[in-house]
PDB file of N, CA and C in Angstrom:
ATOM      1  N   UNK A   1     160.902  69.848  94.016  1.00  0.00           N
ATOM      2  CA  UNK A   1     160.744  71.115  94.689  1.00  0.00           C
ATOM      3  C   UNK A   1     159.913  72.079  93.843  1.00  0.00           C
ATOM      4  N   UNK A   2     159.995  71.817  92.707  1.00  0.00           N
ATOM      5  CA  UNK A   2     159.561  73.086  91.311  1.00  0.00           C
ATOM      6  C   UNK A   2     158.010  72.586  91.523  1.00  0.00           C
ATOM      7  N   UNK A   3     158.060  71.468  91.586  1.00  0.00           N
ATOM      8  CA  UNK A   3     156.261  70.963  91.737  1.00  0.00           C
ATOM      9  C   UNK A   3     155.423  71.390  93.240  1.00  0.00           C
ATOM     10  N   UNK A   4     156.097  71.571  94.106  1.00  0.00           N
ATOM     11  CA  UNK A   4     155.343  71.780  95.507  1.00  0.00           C
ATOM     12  C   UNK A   4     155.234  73.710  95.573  1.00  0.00           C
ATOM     13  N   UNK A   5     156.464  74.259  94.483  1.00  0.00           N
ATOM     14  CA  UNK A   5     156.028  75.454  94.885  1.00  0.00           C
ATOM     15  C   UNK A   5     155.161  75.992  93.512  1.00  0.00           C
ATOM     16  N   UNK A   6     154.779  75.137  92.644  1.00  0.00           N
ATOM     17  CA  UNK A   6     153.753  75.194  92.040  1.00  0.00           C
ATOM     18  C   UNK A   6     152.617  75.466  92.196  1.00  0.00           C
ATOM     19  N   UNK A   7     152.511  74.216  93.513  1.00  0.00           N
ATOM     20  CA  UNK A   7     151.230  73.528  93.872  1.00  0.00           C
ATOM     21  C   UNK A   7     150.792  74.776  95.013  1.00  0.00           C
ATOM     22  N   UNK A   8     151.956  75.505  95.290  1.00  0.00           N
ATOM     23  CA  UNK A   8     151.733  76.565  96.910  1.00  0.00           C
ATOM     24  C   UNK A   8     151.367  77.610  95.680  1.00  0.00           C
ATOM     25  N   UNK A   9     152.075  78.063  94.598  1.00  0.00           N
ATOM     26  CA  UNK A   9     151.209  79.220  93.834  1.00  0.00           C
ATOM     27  C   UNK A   9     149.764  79.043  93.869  1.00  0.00           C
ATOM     28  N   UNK A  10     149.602  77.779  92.852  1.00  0.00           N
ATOM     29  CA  UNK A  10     148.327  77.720  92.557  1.00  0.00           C
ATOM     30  C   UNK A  10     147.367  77.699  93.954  1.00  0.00           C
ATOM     31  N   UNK A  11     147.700  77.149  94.960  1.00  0.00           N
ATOM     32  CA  UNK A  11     146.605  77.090  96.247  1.00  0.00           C
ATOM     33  C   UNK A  11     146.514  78.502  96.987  1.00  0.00           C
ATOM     34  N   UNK A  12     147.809  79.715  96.591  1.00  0.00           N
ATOM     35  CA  UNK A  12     147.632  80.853  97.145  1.00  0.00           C
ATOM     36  C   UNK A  12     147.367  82.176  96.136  1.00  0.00           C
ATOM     37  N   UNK A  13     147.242  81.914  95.157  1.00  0.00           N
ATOM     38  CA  UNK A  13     146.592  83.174  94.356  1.00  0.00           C
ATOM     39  C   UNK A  13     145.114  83.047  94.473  1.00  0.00           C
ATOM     40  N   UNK A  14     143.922  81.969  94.018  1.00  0.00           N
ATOM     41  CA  UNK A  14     142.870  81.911  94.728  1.00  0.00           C
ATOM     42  C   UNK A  14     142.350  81.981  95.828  1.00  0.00           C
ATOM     43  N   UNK A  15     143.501  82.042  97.007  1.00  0.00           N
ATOM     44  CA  UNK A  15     143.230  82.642  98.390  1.00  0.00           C
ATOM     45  C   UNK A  15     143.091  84.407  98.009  1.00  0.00           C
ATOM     46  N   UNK A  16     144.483  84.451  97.792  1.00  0.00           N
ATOM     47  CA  UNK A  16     144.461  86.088  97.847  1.00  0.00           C
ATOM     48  C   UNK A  16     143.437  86.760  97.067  1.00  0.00           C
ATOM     49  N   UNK A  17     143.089  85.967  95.804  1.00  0.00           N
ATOM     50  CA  UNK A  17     142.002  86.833  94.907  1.00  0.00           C
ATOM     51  C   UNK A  17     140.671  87.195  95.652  1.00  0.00           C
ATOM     52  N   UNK A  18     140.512  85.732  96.414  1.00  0.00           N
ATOM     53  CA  UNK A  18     139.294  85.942  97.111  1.00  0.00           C
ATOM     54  C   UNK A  18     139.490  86.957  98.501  1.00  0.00           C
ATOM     55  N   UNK A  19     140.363  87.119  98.871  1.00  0.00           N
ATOM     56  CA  UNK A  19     140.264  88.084 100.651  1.00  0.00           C
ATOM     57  C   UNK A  19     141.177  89.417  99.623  1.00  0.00           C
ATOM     58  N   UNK A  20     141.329  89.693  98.389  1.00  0.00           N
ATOM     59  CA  UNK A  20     141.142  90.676  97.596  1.00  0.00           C
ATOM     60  C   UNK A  20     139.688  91.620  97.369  1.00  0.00           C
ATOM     61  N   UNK A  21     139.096  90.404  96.998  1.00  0.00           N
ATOM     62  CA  UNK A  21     137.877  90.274  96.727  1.00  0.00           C
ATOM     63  C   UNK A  21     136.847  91.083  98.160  1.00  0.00           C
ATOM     64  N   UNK A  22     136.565  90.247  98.946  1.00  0.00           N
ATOM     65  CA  UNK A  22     136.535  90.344 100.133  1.00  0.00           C
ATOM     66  C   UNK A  22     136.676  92.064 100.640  1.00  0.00           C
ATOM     67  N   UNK A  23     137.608  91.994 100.848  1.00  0.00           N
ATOM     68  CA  UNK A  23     138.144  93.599 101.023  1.00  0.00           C
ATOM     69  C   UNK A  23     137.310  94.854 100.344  1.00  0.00           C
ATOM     70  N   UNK A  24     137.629  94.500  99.051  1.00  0.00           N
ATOM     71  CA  UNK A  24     136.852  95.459  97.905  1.00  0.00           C
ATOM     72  C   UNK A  24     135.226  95.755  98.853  1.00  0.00           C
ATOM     73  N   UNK A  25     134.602  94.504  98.714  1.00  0.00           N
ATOM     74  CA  UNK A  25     133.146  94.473  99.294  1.00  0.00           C
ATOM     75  C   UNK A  25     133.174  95.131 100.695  1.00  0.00           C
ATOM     76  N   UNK A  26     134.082  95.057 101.696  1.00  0.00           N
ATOM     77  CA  UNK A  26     133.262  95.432 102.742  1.00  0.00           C
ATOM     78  C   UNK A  26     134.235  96.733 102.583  1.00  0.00           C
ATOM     79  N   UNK A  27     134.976  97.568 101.860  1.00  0.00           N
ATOM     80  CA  UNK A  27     135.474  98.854 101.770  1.00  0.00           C
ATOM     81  C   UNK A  27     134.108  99.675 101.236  1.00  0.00           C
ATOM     82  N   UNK A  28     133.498  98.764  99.926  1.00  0.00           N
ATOM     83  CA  UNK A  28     131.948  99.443  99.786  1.00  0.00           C
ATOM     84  C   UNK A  28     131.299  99.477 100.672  1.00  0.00           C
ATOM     85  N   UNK A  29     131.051  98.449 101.700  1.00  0.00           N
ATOM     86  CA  UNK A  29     129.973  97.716 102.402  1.00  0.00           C
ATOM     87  C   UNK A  29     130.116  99.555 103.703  1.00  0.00           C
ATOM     88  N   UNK A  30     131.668  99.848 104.031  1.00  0.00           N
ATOM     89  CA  UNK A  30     131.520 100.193 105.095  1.00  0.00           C
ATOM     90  C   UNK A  30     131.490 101.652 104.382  1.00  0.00           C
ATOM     91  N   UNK A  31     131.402 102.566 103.028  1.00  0.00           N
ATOM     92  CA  UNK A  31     131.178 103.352 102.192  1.00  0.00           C
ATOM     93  C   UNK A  31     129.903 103.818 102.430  1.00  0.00           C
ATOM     94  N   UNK A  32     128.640 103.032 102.165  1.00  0.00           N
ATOM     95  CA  UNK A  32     127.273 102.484 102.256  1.00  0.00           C
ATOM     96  C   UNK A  32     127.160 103.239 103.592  1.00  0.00           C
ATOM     97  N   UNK A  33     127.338 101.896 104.277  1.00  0.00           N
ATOM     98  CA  UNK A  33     126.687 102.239 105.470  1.00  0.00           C
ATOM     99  C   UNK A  33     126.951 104.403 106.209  1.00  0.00           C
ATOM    100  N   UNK A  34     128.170 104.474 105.693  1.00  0.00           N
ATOM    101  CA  UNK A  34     128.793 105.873 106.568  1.00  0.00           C
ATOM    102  C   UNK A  34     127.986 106.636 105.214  1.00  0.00           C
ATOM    103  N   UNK A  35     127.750 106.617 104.829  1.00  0.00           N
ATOM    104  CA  UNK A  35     126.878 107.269 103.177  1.00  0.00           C
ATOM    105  C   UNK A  35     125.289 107.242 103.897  1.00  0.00           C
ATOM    106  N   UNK A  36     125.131 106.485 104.659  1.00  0.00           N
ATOM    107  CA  UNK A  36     123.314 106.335 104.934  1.00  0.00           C
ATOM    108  C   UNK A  36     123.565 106.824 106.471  1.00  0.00           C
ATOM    109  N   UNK A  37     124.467 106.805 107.128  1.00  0.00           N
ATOM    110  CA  UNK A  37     124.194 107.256 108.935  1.00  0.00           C
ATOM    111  C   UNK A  37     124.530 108.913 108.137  1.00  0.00           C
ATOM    112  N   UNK A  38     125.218 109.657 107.810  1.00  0.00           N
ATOM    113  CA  UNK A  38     125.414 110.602 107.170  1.00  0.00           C
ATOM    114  C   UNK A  38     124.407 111.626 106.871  1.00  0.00           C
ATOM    115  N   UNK A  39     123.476 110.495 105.659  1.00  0.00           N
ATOM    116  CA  UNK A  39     122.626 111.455 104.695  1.00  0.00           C
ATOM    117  C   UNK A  39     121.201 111.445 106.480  1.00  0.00           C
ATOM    118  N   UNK A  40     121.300 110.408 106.969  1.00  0.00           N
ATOM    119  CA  UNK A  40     120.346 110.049 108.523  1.00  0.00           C
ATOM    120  C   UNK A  40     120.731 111.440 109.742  1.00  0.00           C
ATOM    121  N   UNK A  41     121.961 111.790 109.553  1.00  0.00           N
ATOM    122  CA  UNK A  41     122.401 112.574 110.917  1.00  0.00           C
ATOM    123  C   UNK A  41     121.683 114.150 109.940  1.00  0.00           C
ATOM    124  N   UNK A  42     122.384 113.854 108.528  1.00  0.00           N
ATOM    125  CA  UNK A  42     121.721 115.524 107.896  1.00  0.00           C
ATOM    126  C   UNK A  42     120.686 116.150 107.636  1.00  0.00           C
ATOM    127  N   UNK A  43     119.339 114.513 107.562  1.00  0.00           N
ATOM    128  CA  UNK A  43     117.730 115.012 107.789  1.00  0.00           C
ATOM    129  C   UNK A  43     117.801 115.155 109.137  1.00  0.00           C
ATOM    130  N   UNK A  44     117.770 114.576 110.310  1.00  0.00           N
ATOM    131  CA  UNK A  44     117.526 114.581 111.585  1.00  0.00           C
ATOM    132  C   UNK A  44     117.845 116.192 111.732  1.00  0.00           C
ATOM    133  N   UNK A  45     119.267 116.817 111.559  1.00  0.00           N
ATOM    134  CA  UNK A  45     119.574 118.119 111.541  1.00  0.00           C
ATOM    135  C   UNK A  45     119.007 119.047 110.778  1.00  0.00           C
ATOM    136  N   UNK A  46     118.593 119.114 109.715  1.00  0.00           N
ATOM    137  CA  UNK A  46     117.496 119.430 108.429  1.00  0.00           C
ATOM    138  C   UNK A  46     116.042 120.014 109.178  1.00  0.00           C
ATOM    139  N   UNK A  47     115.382 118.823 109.978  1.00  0.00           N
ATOM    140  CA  UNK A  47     114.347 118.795 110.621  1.00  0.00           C
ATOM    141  C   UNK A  47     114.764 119.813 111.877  1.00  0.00           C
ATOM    142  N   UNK A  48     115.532 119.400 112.751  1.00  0.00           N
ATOM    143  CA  UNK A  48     115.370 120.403 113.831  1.00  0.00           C
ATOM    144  C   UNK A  48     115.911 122.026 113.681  1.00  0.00           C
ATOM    145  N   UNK A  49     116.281 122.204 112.247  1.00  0.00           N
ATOM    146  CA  UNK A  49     116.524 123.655 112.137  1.00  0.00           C
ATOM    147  C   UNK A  49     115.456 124.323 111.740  1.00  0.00           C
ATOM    148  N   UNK A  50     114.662 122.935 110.826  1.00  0.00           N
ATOM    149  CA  UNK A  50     113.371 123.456 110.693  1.00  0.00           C
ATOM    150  C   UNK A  50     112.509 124.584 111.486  1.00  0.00           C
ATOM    151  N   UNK A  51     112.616 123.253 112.706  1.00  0.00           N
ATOM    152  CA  UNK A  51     111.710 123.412 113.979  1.00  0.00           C
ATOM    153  C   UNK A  51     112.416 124.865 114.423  1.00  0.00           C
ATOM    154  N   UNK A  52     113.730 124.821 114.772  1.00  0.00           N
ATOM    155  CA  UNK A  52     113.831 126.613 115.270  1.00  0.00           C
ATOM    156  C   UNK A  52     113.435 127.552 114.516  1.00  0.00           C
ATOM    157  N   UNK A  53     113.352 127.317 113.376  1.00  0.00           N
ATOM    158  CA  UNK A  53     113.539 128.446 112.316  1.00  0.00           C
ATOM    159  C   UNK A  53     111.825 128.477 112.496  1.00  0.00           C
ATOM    160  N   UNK A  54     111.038 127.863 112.332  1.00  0.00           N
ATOM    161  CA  UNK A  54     109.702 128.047 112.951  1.00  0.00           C
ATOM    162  C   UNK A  54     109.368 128.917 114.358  1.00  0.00           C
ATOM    163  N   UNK A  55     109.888 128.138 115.286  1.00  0.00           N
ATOM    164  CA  UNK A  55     110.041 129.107 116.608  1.00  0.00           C
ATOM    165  C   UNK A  55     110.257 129.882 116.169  1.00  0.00           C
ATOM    166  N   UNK A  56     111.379 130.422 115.815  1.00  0.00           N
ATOM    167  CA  UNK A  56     111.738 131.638 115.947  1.00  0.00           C
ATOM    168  C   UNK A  56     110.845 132.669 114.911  1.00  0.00           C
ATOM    169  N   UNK A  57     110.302 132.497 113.541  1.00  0.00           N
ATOM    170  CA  UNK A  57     109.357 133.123 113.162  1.00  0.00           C
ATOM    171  C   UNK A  57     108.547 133.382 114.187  1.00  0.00           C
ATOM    172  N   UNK A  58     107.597 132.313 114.856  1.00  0.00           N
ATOM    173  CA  UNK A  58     106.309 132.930 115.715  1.00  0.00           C
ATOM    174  C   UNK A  58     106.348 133.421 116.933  1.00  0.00           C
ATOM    175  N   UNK A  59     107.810 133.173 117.368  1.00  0.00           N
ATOM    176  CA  UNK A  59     108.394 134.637 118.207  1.00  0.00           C
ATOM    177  C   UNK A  59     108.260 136.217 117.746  1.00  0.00           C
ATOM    178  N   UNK A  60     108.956 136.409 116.376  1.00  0.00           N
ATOM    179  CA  UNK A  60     109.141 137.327 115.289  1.00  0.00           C
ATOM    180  C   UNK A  60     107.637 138.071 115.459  1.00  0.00           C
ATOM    181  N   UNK A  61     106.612 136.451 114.988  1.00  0.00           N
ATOM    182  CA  UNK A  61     105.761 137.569 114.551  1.00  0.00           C
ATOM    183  C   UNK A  61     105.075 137.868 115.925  1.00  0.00           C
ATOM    184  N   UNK A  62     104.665 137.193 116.777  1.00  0.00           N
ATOM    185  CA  UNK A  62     104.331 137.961 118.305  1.00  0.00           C
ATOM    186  C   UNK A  62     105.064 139.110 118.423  1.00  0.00           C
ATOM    187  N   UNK A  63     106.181 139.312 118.291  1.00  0.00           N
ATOM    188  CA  UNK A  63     106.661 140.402 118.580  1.00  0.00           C
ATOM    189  C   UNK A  63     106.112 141.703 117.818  1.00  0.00           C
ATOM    190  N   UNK A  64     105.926 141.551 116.681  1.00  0.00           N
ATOM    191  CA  UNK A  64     104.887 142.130 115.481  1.00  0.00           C
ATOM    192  C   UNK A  64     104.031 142.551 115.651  1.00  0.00           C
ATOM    193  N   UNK A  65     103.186 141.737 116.221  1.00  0.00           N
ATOM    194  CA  UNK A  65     101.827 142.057 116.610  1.00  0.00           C
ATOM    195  C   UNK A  65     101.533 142.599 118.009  1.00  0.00           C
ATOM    196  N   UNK A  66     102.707 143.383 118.626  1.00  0.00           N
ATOM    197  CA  UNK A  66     102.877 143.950 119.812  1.00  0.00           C
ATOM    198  C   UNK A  66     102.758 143.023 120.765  1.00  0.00           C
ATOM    199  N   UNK A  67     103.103 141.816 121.238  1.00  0.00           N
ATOM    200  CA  UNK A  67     102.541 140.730 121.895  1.00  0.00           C
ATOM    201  C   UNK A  67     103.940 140.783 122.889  1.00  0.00           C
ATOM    202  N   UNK A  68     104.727 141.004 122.545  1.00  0.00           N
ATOM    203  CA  UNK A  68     106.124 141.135 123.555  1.00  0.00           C
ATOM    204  C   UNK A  68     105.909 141.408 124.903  1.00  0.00           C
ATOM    205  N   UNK A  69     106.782 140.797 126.048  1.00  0.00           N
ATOM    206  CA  UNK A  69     106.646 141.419 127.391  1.00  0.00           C
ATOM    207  C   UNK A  69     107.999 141.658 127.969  1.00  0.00           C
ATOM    208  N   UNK A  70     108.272 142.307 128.621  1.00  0.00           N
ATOM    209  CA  UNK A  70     109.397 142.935 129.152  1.00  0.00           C
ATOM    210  C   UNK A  70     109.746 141.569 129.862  1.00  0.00           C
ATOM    211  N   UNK A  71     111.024 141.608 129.676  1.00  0.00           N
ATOM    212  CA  UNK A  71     112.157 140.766 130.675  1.00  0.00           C
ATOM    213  C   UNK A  71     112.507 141.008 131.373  1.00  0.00           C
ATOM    214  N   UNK A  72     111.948 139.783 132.826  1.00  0.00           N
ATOM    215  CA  UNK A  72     113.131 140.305 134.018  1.00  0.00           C
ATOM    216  C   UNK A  72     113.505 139.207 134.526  1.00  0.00           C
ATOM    217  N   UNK A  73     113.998 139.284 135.678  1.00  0.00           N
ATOM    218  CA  UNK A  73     114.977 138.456 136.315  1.00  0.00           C
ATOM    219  C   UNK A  73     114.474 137.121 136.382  1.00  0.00           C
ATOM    220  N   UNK A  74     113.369 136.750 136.708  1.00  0.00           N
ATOM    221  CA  UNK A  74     112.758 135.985 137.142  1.00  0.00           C
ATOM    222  C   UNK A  74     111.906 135.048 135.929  1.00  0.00           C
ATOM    223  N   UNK A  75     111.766 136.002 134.791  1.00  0.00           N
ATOM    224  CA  UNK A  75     111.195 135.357 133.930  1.00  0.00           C
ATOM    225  C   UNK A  75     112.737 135.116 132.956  1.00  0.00           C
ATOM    226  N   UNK A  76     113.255 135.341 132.914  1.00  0.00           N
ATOM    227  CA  UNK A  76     115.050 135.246 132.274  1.00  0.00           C
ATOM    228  C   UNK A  76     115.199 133.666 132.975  1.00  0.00           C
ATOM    229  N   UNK A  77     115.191 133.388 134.400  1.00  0.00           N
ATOM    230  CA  UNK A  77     115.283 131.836 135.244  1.00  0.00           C
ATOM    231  C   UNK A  77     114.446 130.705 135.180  1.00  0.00           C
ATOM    232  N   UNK A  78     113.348 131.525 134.409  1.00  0.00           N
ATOM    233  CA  UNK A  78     112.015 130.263 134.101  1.00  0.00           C
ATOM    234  C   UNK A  78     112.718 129.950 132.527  1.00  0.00           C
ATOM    235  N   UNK A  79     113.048 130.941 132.111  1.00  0.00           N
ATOM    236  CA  UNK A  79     113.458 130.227 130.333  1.00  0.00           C
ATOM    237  C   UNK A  79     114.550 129.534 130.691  1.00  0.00           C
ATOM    238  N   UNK A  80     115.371 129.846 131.036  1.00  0.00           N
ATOM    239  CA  UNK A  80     116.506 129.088 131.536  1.00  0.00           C
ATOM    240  C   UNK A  80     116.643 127.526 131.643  1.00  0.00           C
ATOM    241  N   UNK A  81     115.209 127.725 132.607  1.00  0.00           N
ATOM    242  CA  UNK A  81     115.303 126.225 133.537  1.00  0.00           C
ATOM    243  C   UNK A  81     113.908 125.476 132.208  1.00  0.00           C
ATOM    244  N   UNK A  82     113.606 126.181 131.499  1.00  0.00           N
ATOM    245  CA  UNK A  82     112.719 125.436 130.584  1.00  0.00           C
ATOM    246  C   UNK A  82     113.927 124.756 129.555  1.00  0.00           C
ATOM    247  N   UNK A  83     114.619 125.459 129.478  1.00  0.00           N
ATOM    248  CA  UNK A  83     115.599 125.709 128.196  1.00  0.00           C
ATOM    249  C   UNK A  83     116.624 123.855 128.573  1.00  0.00           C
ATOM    250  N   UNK A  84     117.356 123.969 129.871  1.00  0.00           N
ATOM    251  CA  UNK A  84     117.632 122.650 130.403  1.00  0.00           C
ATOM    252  C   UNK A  84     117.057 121.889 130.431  1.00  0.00           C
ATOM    253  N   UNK A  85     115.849 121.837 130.930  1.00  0.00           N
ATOM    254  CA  UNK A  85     115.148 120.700 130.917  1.00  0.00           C
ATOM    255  C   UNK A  85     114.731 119.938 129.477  1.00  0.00           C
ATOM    256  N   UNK A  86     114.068 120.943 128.467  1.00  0.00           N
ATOM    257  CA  UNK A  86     113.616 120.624 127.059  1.00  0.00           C
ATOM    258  C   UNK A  86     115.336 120.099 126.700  1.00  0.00           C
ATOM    259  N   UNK A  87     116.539 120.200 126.879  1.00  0.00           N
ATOM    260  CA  UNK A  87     117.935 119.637 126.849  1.00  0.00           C
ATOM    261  C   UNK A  87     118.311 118.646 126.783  1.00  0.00           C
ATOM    262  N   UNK A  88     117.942 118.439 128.745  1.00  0.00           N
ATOM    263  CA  UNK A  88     117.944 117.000 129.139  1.00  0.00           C
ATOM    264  C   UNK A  88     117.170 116.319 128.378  1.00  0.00           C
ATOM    265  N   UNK A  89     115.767 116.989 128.257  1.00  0.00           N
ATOM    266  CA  UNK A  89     115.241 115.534 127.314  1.00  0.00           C
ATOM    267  C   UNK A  89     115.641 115.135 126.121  1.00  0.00           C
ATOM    268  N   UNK A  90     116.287 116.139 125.730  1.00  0.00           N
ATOM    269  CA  UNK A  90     116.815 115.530 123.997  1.00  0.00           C
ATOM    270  C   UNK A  90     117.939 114.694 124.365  1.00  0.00           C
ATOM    271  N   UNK A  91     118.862 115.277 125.555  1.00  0.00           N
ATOM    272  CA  UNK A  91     119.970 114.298 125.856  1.00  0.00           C
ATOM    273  C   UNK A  91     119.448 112.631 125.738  1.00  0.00           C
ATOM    274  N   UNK A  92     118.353 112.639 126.680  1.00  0.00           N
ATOM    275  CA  UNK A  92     118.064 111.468 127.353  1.00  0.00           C
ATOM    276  C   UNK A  92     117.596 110.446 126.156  1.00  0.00           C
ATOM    277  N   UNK A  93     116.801 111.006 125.269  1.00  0.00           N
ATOM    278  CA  UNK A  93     116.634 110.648 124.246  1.00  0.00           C
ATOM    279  C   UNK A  93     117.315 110.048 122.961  1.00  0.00           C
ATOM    280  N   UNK A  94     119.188 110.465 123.181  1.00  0.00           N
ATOM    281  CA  UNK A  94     120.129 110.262 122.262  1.00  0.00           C
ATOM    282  C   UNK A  94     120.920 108.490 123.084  1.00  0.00           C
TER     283      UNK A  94
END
Protein backbone atom coordinates (compact mmCIF):
# COMPACT_ATOMS: atom_id res chain seq x y z
CA UNK A 1 0.00 0.00 0.00
CA UNK A 2 3.06 2.45 1.15
CA UNK A 3 4.40 1.80 -2.50
CA UNK A 4 1.19 2.71 -4.64
CA UNK A 5 0.68 5.84 -2.56
CA UNK A 6 4.17 6.65 -3.30
CA UNK A 7 3.85 6.03 -6.77
CA UNK A 8 0.27 8.45 -6.66
CA UNK A 9 2.65 11.26 -4.86
CA UNK A 10 5.23 11.09 -7.21
CA UNK A 11 2.71 11.01 -10.47
CA UNK A 12 0.69 14.00 -8.74
CA UNK A 13 3.09 16.69 -7.61
CA UNK A 14 4.45 16.99 -11.30
CA UNK A 15 0.87 17.32 -12.35
CA UNK A 16 0.14 20.02 -9.93
CA UNK A 17 3.56 21.83 -10.45
CA UNK A 18 2.81 21.97 -13.97
CA UNK A 19 -1.21 23.36 -13.99
CA UNK A 20 0.63 25.55 -11.05
CA UNK A 21 2.75 26.53 -13.53
CA UNK A 22 0.19 26.94 -16.11
CA UNK A 23 -1.93 29.24 -14.06
CA UNK A 24 0.96 31.62 -13.15
CA UNK A 25 1.34 32.12 -17.18
CA UNK A 26 -2.01 32.76 -18.27
CA UNK A 27 -2.72 35.07 -14.85
CA UNK A 28 0.28 37.12 -16.73
CA UNK A 29 -0.94 36.18 -20.10
CA UNK A 30 -4.49 37.69 -19.15
CA UNK A 31 -2.44 40.88 -17.11
CA UNK A 32 -0.81 41.63 -20.69
CA UNK A 33 -3.42 41.47 -22.66
CA UNK A 34 -6.00 43.90 -20.16
CA UNK A 35 -2.53 46.12 -19.81
CA UNK A 36 -2.54 46.59 -23.86
CA UNK A 37 -6.67 46.87 -24.57
CA UNK A 38 -6.28 49.55 -21.66
CA UNK A 39 -3.18 51.57 -22.61
CA UNK A 40 -5.44 50.98 -26.66
CA UNK A 41 -8.92 52.35 -25.14
CA UNK A 42 -6.59 55.48 -23.40
CA UNK A 43 -4.86 56.61 -26.85
CA UNK A 44 -8.09 56.09 -28.83
CA UNK A 45 -9.61 58.52 -25.91
CA UNK A 46 -6.30 60.71 -25.84
CA UNK A 47 -6.93 61.26 -29.64
CA UNK A 48 -10.55 62.16 -29.65
CA UNK A 49 -10.18 64.77 -26.85
CA UNK A 50 -7.63 65.92 -28.92
CA UNK A 51 -9.94 66.36 -31.76
CA UNK A 52 -12.61 68.39 -29.48
CA UNK A 53 -10.24 70.34 -27.81
CA UNK A 54 -9.26 71.46 -31.43
CA UNK A 55 -12.90 72.11 -32.38
CA UNK A 56 -13.51 73.79 -29.83
CA UNK A 57 -10.42 76.24 -30.10
CA UNK A 58 -11.50 77.14 -33.82
CA UNK A 59 -14.91 77.74 -32.60
CA UNK A 60 -13.16 80.06 -29.80
CA UNK A 61 -11.26 81.67 -32.21
CA UNK A 62 -14.17 82.39 -34.91
CA UNK A 63 -15.84 83.69 -32.27
CA UNK A 64 -12.75 86.14 -31.81
CA UNK A 65 -12.58 87.23 -34.88
CA UNK A 66 -16.27 88.38 -34.77
CA UNK A 67 -17.31 85.45 -37.05
CA UNK A 68 -20.26 84.31 -34.65
CA UNK A 69 -23.96 84.16 -35.79
CA UNK A 70 -26.93 84.37 -33.76
CA UNK A 71 -28.88 81.20 -32.85
CA UNK A 72 -32.15 80.22 -33.65
CA UNK A 73 -34.52 77.67 -33.74
CA UNK A 74 -33.87 76.24 -36.78
CA UNK A 75 -30.26 76.46 -36.89
CA UNK A 76 -30.22 74.91 -32.99
CA UNK A 77 -32.23 71.54 -35.24
CA UNK A 78 -29.61 71.45 -37.99
CA UNK A 79 -26.77 71.05 -35.16
CA UNK A 80 -28.77 68.73 -33.52
CA UNK A 81 -29.49 66.48 -36.36
CA UNK A 82 -25.67 66.94 -37.49
CA UNK A 83 -24.69 66.17 -33.95
CA UNK A 84 -26.79 62.45 -34.25
CA UNK A 85 -25.87 61.62 -37.20
CA UNK A 86 -21.80 62.36 -36.82
CA UNK A 87 -23.05 59.75 -33.46
CA UNK A 88 -24.54 57.21 -35.34
CA UNK A 89 -21.55 57.04 -37.29
CA UNK A 90 -19.17 56.58 -34.53
CA UNK A 91 -21.78 54.10 -33.12
CA UNK A 92 -21.78 52.19 -36.32
CA UNK A 93 -18.26 52.17 -36.43
CA UNK A 94 -17.73 50.53 -32.77
Amino acid sequence: MAETESLTVRIERPIKQNLSDLAKLTDRSMSYHAERALAEYVRREKGRMENLSREIETGIASLGAGKGIRMSASLFDDIKQRGRERLAELDSKR
